[in-house]
C-alpha atoms as a PDB file:
ATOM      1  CA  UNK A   1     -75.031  42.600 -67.801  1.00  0.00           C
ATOM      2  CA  UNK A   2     -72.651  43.974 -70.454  1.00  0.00           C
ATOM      3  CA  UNK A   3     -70.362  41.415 -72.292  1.00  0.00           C
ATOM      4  CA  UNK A   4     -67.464  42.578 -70.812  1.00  0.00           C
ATOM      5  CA  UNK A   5     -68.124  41.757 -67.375  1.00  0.00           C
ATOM      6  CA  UNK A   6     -68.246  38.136 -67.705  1.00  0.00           C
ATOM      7  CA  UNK A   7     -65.496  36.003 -66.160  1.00  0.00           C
ATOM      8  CA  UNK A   8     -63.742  34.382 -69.595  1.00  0.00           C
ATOM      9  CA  UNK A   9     -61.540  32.397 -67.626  1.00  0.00           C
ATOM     10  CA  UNK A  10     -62.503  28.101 -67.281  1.00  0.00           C
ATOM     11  CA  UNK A  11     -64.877  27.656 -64.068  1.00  0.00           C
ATOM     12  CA  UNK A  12     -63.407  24.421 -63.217  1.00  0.00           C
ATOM     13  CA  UNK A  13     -59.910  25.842 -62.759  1.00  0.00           C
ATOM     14  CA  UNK A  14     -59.397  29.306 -63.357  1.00  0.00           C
ATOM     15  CA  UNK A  15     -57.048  29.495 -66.152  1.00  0.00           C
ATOM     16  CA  UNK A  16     -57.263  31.228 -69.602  1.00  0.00           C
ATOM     17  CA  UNK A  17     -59.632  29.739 -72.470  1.00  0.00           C
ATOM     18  CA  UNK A  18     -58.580  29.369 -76.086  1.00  0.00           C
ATOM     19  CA  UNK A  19     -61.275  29.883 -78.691  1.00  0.00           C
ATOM     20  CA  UNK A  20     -62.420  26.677 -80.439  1.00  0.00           C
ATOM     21  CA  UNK A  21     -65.582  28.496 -82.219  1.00  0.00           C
ATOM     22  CA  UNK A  22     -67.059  31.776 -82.777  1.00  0.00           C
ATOM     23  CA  UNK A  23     -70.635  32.730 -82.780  1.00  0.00           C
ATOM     24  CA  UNK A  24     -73.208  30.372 -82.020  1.00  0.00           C
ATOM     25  CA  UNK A  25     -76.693  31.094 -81.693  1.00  0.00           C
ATOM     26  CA  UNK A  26     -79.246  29.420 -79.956  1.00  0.00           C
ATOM     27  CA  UNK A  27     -81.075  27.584 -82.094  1.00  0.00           C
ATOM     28  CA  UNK A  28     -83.761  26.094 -80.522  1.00  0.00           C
ATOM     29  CA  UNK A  29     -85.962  28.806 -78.593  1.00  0.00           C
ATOM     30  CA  UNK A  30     -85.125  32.067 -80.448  1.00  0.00           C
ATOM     31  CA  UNK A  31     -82.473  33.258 -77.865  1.00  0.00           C
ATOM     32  CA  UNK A  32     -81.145  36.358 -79.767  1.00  0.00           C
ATOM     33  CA  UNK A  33     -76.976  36.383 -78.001  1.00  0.00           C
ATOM     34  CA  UNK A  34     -74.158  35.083 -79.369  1.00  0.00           C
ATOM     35  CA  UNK A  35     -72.016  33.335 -77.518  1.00  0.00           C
ATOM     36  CA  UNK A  36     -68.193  31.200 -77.912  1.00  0.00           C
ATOM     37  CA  UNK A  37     -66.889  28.102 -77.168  1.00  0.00           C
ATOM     38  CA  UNK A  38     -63.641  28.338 -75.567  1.00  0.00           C
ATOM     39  CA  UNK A  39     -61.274  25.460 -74.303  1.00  0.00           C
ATOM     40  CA  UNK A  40     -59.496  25.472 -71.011  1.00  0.00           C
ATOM     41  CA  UNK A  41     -55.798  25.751 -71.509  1.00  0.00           C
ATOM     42  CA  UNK A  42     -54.946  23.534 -68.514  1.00  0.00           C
ATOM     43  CA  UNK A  43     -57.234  21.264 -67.461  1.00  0.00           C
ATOM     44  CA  UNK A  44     -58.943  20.865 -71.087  1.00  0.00           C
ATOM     45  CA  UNK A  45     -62.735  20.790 -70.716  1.00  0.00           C
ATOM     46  CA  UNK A  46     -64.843  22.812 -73.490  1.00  0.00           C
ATOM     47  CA  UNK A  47     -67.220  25.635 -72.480  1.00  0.00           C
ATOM     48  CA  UNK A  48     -69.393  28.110 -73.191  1.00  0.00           C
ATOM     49  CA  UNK A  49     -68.108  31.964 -72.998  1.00  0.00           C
ATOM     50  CA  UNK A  50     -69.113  34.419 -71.867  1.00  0.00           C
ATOM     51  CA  UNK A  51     -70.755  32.704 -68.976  1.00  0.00           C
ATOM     52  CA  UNK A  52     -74.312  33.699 -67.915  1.00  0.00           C
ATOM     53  CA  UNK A  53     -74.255  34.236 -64.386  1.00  0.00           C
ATOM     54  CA  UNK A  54     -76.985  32.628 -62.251  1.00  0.00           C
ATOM     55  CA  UNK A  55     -79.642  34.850 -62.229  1.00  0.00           C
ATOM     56  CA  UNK A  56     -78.984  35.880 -66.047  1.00  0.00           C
ATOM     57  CA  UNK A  57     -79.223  31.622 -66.769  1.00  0.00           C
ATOM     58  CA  UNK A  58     -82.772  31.409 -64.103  1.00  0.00           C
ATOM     59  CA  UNK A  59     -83.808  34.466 -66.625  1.00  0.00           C
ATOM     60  CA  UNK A  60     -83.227  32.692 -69.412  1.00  0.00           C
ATOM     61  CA  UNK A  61     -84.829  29.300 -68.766  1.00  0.00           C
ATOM     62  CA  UNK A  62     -88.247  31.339 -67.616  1.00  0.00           C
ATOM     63  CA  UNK A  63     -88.860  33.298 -70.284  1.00  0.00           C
ATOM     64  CA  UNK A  64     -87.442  30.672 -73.137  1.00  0.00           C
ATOM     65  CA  UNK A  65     -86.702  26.703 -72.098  1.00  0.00           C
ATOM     66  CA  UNK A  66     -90.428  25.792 -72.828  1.00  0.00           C
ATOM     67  CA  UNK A  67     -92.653  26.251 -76.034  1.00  0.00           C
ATOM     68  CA  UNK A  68     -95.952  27.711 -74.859  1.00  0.00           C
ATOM     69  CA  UNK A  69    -100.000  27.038 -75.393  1.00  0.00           C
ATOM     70  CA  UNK A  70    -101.811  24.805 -77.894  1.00  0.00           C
ATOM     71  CA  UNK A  71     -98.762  23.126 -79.692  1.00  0.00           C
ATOM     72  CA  UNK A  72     -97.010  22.717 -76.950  1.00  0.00           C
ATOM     73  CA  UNK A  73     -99.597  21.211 -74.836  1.00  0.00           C
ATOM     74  CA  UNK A  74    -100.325  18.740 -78.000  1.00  0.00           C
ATOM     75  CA  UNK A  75     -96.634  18.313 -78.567  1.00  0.00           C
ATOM     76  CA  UNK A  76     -96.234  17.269 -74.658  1.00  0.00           C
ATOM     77  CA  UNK A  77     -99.639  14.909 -75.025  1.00  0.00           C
ATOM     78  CA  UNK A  78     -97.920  13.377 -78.001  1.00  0.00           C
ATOM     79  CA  UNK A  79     -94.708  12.795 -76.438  1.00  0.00           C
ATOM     80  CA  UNK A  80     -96.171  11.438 -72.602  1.00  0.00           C
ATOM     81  CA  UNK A  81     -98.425   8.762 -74.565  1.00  0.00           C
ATOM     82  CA  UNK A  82     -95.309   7.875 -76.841  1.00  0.00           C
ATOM     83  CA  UNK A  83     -93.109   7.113 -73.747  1.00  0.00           C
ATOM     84  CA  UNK A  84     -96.005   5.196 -72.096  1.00  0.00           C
ATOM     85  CA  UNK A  85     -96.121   2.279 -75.142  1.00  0.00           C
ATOM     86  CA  UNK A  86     -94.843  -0.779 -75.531  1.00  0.00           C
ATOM     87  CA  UNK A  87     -93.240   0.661 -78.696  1.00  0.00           C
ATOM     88  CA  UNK A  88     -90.698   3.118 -77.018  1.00  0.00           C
ATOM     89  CA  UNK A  89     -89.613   0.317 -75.244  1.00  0.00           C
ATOM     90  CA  UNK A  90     -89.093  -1.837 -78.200  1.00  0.00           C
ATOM     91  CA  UNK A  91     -87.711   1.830 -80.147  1.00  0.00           C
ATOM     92  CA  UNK A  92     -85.087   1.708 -77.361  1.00  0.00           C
ATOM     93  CA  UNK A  93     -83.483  -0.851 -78.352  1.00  0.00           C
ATOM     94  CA  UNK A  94     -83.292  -0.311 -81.844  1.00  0.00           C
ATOM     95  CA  UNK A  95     -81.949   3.917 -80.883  1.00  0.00           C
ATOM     96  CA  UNK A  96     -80.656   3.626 -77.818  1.00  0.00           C
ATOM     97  CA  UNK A  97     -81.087   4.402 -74.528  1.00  0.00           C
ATOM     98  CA  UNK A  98     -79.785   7.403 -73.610  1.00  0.00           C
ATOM     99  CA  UNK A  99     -81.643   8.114 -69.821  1.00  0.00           C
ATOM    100  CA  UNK A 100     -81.356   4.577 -69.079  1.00  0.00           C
ATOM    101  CA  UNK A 101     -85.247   3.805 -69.150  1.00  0.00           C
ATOM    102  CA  UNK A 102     -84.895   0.323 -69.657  1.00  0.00           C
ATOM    103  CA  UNK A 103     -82.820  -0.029 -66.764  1.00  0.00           C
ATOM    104  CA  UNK A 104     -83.745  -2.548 -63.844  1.00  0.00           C
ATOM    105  CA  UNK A 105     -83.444  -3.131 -60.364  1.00  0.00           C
ATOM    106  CA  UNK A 106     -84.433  -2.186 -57.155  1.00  0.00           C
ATOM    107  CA  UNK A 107     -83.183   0.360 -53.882  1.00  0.00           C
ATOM    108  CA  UNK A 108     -83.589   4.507 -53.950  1.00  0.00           C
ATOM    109  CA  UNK A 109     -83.387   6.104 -56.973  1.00  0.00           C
ATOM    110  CA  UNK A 110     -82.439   9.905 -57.327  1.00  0.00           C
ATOM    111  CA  UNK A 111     -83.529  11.234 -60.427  1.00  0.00           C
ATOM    112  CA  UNK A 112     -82.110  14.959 -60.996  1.00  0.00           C
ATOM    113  CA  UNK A 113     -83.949  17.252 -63.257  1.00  0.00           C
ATOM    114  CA  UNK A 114     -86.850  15.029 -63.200  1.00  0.00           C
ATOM    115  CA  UNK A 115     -89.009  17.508 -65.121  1.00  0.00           C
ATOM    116  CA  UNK A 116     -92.654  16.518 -64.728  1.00  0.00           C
ATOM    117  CA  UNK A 117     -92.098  12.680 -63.991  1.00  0.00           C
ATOM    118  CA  UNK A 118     -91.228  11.270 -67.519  1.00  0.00           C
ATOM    119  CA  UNK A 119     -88.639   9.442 -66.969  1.00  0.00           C
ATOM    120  CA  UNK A 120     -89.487   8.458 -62.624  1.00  0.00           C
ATOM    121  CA  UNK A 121     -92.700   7.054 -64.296  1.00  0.00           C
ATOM    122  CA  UNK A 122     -90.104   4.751 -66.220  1.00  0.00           C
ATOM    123  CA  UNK A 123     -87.766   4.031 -63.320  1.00  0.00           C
ATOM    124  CA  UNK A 124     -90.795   3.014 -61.143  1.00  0.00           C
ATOM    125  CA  UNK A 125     -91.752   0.649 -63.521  1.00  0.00           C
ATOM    126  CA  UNK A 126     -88.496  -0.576 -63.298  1.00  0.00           C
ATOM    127  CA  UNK A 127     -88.009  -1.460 -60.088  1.00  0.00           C
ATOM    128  CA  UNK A 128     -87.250   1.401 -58.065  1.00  0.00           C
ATOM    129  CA  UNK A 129     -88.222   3.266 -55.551  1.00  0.00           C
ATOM    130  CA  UNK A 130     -87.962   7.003 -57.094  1.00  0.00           C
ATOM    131  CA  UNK A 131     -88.210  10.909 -56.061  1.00  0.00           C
ATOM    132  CA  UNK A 132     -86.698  13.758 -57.596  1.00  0.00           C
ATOM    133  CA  UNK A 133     -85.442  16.988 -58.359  1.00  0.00           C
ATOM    134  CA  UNK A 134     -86.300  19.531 -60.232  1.00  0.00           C
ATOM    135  CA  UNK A 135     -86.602  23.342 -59.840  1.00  0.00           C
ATOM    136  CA  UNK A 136     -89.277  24.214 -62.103  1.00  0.00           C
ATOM    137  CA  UNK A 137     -91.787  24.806 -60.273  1.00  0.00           C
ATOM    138  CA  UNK A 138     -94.628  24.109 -63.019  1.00  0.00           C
ATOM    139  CA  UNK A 139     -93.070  21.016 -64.131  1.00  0.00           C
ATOM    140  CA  UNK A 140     -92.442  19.735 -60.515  1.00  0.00           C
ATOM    141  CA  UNK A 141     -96.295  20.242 -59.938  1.00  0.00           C
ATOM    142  CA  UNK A 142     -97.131  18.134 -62.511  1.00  0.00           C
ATOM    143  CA  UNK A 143     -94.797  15.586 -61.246  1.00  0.00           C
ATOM    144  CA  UNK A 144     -96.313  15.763 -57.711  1.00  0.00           C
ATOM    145  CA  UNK A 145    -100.239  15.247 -59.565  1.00  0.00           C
ATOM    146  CA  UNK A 146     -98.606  12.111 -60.768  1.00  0.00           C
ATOM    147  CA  UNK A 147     -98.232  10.846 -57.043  1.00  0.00           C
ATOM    148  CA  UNK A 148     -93.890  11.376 -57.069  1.00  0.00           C
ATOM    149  CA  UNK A 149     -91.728  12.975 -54.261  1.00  0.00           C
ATOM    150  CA  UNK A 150     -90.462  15.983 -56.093  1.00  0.00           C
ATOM    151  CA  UNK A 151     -88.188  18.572 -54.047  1.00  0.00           C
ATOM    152  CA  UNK A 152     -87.469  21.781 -55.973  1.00  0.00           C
ATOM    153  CA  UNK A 153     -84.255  22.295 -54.969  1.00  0.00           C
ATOM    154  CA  UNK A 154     -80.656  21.862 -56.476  1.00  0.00           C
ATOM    155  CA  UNK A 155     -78.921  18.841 -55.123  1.00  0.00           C
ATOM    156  CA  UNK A 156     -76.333  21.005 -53.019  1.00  0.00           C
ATOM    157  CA  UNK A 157     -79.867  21.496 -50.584  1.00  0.00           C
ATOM    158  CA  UNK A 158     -81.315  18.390 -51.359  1.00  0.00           C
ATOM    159  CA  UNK A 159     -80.272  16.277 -47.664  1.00  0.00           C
ATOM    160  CA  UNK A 160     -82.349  12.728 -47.618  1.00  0.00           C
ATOM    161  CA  UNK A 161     -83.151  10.922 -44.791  1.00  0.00           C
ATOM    162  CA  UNK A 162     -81.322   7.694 -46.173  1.00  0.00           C
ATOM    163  CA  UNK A 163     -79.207   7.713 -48.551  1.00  0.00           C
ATOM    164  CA  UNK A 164     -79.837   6.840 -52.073  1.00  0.00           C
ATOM    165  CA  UNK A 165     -78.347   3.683 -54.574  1.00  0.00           C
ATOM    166  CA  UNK A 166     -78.931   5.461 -57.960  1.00  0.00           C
ATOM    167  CA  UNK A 167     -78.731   8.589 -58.697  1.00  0.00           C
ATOM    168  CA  UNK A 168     -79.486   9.439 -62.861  1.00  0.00           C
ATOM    169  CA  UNK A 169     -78.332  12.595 -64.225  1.00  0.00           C
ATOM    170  CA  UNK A 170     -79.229  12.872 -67.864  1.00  0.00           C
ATOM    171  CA  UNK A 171     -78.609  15.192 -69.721  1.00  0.00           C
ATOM    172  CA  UNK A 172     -78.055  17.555 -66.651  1.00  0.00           C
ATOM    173  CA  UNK A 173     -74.564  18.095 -66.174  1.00  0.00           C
ATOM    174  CA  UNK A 174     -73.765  20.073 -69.144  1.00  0.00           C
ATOM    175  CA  UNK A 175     -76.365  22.469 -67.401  1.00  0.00           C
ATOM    176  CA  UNK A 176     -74.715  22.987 -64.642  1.00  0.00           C
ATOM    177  CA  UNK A 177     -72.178  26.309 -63.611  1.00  0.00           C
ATOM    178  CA  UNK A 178     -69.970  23.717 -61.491  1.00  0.00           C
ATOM    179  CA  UNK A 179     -70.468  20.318 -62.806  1.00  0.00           C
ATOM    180  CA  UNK A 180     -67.177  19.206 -60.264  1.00  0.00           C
ATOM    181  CA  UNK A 181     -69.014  20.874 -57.318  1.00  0.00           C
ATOM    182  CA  UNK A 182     -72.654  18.554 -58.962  1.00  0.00           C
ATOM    183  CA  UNK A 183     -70.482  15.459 -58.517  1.00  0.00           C
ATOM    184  CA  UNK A 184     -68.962  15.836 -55.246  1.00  0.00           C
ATOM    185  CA  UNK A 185     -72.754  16.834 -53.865  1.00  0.00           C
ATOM    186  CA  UNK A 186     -73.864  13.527 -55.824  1.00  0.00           C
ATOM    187  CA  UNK A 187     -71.270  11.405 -53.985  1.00  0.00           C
ATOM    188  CA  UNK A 188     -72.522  12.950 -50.788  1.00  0.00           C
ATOM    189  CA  UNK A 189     -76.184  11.566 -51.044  1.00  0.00           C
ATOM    190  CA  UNK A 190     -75.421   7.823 -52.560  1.00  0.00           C
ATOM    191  CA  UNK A 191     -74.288   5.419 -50.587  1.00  0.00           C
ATOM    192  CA  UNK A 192     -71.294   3.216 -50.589  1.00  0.00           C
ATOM    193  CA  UNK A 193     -70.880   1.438 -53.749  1.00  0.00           C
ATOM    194  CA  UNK A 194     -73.915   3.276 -55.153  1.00  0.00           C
ATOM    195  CA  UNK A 195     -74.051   4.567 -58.473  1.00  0.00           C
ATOM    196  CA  UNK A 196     -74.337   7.415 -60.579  1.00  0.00           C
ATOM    197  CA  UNK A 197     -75.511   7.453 -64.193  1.00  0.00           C
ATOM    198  CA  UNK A 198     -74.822  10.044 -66.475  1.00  0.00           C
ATOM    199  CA  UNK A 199     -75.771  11.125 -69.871  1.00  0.00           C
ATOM    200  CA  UNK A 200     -74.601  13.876 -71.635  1.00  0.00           C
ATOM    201  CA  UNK A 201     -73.816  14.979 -75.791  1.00  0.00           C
ATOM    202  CA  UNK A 202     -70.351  14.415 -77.254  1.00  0.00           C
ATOM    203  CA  UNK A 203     -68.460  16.961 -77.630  1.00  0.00           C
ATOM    204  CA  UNK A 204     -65.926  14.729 -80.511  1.00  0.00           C
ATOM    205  CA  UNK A 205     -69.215  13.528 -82.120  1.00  0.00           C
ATOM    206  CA  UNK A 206     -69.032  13.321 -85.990  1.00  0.00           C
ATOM    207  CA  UNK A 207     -72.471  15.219 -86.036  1.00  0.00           C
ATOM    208  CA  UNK A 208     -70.346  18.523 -84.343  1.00  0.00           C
ATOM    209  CA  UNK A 209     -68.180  18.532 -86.914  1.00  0.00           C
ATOM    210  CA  UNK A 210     -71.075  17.920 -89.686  1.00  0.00           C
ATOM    211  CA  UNK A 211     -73.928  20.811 -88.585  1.00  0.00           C
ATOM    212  CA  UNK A 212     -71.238  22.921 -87.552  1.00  0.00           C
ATOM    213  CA  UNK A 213     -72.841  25.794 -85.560  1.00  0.00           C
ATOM    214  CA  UNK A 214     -76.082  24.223 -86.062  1.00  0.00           C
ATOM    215  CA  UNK A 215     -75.632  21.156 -83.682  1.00  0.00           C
ATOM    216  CA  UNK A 216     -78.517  20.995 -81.628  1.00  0.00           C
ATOM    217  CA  UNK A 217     -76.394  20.431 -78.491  1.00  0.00           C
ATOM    218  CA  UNK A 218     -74.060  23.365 -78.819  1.00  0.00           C
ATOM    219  CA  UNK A 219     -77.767  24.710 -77.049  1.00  0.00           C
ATOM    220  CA  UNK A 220     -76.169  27.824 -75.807  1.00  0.00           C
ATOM    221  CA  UNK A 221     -76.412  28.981 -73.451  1.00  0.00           C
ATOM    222  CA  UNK A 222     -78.355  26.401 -71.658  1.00  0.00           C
ATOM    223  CA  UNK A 223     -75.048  24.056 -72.430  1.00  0.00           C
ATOM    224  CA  UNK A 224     -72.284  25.339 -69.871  1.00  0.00           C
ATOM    225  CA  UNK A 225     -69.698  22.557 -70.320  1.00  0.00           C
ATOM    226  CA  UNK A 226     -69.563  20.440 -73.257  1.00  0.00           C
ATOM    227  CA  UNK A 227     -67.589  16.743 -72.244  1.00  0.00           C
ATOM    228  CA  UNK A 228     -65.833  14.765 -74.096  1.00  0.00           C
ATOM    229  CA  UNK A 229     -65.054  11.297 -73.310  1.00  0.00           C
ATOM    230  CA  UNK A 230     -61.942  12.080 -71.572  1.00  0.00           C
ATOM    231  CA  UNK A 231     -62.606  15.063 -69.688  1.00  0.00           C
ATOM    232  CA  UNK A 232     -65.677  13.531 -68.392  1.00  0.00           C
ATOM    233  CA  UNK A 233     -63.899  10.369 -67.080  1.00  0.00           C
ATOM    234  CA  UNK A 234     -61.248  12.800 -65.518  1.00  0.00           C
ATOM    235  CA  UNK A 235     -63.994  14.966 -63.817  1.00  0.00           C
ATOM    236  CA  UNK A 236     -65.390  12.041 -62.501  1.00  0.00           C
ATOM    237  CA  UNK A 237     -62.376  10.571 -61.235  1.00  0.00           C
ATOM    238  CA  UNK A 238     -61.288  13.706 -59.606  1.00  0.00           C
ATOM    239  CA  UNK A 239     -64.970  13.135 -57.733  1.00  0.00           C
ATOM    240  CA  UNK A 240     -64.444  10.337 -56.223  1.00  0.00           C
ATOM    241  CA  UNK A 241     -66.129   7.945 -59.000  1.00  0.00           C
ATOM    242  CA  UNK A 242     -64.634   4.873 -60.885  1.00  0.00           C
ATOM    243  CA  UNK A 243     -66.659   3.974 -64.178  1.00  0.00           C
ATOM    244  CA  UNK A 244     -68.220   0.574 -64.690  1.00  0.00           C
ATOM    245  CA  UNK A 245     -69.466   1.261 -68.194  1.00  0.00           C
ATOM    246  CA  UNK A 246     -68.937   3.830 -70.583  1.00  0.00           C
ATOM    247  CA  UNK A 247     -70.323   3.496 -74.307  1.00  0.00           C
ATOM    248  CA  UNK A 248     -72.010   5.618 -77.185  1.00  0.00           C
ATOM    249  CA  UNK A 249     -75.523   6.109 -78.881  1.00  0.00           C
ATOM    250  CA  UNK A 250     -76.724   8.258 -81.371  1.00  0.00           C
ATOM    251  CA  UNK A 251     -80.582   9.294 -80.967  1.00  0.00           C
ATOM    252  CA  UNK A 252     -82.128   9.833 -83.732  1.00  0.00           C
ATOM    253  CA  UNK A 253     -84.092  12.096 -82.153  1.00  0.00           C
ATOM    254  CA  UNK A 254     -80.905  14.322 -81.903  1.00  0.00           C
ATOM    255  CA  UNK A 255     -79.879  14.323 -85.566  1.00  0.00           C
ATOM    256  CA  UNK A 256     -83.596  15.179 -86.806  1.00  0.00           C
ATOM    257  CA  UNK A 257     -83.535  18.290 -84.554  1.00  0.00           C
ATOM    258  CA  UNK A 258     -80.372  19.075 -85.728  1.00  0.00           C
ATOM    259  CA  UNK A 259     -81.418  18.979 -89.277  1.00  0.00           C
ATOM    260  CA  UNK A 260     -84.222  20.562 -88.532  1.00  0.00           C
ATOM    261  CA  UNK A 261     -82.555  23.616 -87.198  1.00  0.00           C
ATOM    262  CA  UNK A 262     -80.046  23.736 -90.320  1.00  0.00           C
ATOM    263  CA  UNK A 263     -83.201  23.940 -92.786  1.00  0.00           C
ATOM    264  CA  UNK A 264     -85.470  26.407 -90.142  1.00  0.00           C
ATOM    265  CA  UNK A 265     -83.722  28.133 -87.579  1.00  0.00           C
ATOM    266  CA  UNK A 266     -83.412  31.849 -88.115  1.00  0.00           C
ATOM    267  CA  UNK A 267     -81.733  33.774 -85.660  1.00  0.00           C
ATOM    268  CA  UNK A 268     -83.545  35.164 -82.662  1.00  0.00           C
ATOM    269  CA  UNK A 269     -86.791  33.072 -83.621  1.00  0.00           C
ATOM    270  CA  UNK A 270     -87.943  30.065 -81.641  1.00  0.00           C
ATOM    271  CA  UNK A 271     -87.998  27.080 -84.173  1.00  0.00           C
ATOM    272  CA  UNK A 272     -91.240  25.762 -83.384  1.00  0.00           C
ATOM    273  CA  UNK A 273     -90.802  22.741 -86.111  1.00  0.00           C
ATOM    274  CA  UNK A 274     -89.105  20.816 -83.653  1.00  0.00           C
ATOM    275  CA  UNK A 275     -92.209  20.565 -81.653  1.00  0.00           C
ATOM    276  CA  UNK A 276     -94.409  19.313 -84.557  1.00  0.00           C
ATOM    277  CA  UNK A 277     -94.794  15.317 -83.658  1.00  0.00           C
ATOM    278  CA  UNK A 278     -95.383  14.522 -87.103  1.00  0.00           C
ATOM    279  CA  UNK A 279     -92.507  16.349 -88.926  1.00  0.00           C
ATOM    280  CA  UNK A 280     -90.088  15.053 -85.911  1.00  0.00           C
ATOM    281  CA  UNK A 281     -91.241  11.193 -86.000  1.00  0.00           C
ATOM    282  CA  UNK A 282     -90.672  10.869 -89.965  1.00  0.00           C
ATOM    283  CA  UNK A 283     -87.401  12.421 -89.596  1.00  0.00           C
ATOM    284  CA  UNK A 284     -86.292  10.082 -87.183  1.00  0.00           C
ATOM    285  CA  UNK A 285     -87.675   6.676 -88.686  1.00  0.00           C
ATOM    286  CA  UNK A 286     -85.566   8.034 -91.236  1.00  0.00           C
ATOM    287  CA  UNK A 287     -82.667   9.164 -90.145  1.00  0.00           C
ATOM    288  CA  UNK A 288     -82.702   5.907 -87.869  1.00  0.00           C
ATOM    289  CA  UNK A 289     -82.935   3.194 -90.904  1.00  0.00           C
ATOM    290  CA  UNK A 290     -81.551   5.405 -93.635  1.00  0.00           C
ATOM    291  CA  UNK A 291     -78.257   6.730 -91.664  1.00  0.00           C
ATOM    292  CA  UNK A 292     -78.304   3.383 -89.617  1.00  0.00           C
ATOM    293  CA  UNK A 293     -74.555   2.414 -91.368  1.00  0.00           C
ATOM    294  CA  UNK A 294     -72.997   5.505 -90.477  1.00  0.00           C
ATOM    295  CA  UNK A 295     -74.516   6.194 -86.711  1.00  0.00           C
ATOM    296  CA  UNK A 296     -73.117   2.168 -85.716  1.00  0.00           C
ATOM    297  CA  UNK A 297     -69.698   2.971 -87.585  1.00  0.00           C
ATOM    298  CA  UNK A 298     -70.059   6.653 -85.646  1.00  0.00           C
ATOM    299  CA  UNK A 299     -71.072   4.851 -82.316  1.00  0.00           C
ATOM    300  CA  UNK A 300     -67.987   2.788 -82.750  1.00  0.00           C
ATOM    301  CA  UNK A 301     -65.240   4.680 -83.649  1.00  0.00           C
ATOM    302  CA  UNK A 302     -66.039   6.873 -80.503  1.00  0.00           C
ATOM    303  CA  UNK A 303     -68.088   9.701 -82.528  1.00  0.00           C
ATOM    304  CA  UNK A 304     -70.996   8.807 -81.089  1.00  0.00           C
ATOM    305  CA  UNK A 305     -73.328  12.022 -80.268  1.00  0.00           C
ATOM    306  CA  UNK A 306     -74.019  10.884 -76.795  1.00  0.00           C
ATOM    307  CA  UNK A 307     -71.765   9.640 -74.274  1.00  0.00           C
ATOM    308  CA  UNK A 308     -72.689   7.334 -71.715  1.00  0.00           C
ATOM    309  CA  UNK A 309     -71.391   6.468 -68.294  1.00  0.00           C
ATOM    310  CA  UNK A 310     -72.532   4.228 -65.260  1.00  0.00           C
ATOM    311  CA  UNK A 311     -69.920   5.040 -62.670  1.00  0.00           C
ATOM    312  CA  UNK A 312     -69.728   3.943 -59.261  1.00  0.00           C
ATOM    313  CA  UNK A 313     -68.846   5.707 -55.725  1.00  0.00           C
ATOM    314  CA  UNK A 314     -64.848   4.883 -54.382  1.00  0.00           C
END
């Protein structure tokens, strides 16, 4: 699909976008466009231009969202025993918790974009009684081998039996080509007073401003909408939602990449030093204690690189 036949106008409401920055690059999997962020005019939210449409975006996350063979596999070994040790519990608290692993309680949790089972392993754990979503079809298998109800479906097909209590959406919504029409099919499946939790980045973080077009979570064009603290709490208002908490965190994990794709990325190459454990770990046990000052300051001042939210259904 030619440039020119993509809608520039904001998803959410139709009206004309106003250019906040000009060519950014994917810099994570060696996508080789160039896309824009523009800002809605009226109702505010940030987005990515020209907008892929859906089967350009299914194209997309086939042929590039996932690192391939040996590395990969040892980079994914690496990371599943990390997550299963007493010492990512205890590295939680120190970073933060930004997919609300250490979480508990108990009723039906719906976990969207549940990947292959990282973080239902967690929520189990936890308490709850977990299935999810998740349209890959590869990671959903592997999910499924791990004894968890997986559907691979979106949640506008996704019609349960009973209705859930939780449903987590981390780092999901951004994804999304409707992130309004998300939260209205969200409402649909929890039940009353049920909650939804949501993580997404920041679009007003100080680490925007810092990498510049090397911010790891412009992630164009995988990124449709990029939230701020206010136009998320609007959007979920708008929904149907009223927030019971709504804080900060900076992941180290998050500022490594990023520095990793200022020093490495090179345009319309995948930047496999992001998935090299070693390299990633010492960056963020340093970034964590050596930048500690200026994340908590960041975190505080509402420049935090990760907002979130814990809202619950009116």
């Amino acid at each position: 699909m030619k440039r020119s036949e993509y809608n520039r106008k904001c998803f959410l409401c139709d009206s004309d976008l106003r250019t906040k920055s000009e060519t950014i690059s994917d810099v994570r999997f060696g996508v080789r466009e160039n896309w824009t962020i523009g800002q809605c005019l009226d109702c505010g939210i940030t987005q990515t231009f020209p907008v892929p449409s859906f089967e350009d975006l299914r194209r997309y996350y086939k042929k590039y969202y996932n690192f391939h063979g040996k590395r990969e596999a040892n980079y994914a070994a690496f990371r599943q025993q990390f997550l299963s040790s007493k010492f990512y519990r205890a590295w939680l608290t120190i970073d933060g918790d930004i997919s609300f692993h250490n979480l508990h309680g108990s009723g039906r949790l719906l976990d969207v974009g549940c990947n292959e089972g990282r973080g239902l392993m967690l929520y189990r754990k936890n308490g709850f009684e977990v299935e999810g979503l998740e349209l890959n079809l590869r990671a959903a298998a592997e999910a499924k081998k791990k004894g968890f109800k997986v559907f691979t479906k979106s949640i506008e097909d996704y019609y349960p039996i009973n209705l859930v209590d939780v449903v987590v959406v981390s780092n999901v919504l951004e994804h999304s080509l409707n992130p309004r029409k998300m939260l209205n099919q969200i409402s649909r499946v929890i039940n009353k007073d049920g909650q939804v939790w949501i993580s997404c980045p920041n679009l007003h973080s100080w680490q925007r401003h810092f990498f510049g077009r090397y911010w790891i979570n412009w992630h164009v064009p995988f990124h449709i909408f990029h939230f701020s603290k206010k136009t998320l709490s609007k959007l979920l208002k708008e929904t149907g939602f009223k927030i019971v908490e709504q804080k900060q965190k900076s992941p180290s994990l998050w500022i490594a990449q990023s520095v990793i794709a200022l020093i490495f990325s090179k345009p319309g190459h995948a930047t496999t030093q992001m998935r090299k454990p070693f390299l990633v770990a010492f960056l963020m046990l340093f970034m964590r204690f050596f930048l500690f000052p200026l994340l908590w300051v960041g975190n505080l001042l509402g420049r935090g690189d990760c907002l979130l939210v814990v809202a619950k259904k009116v």
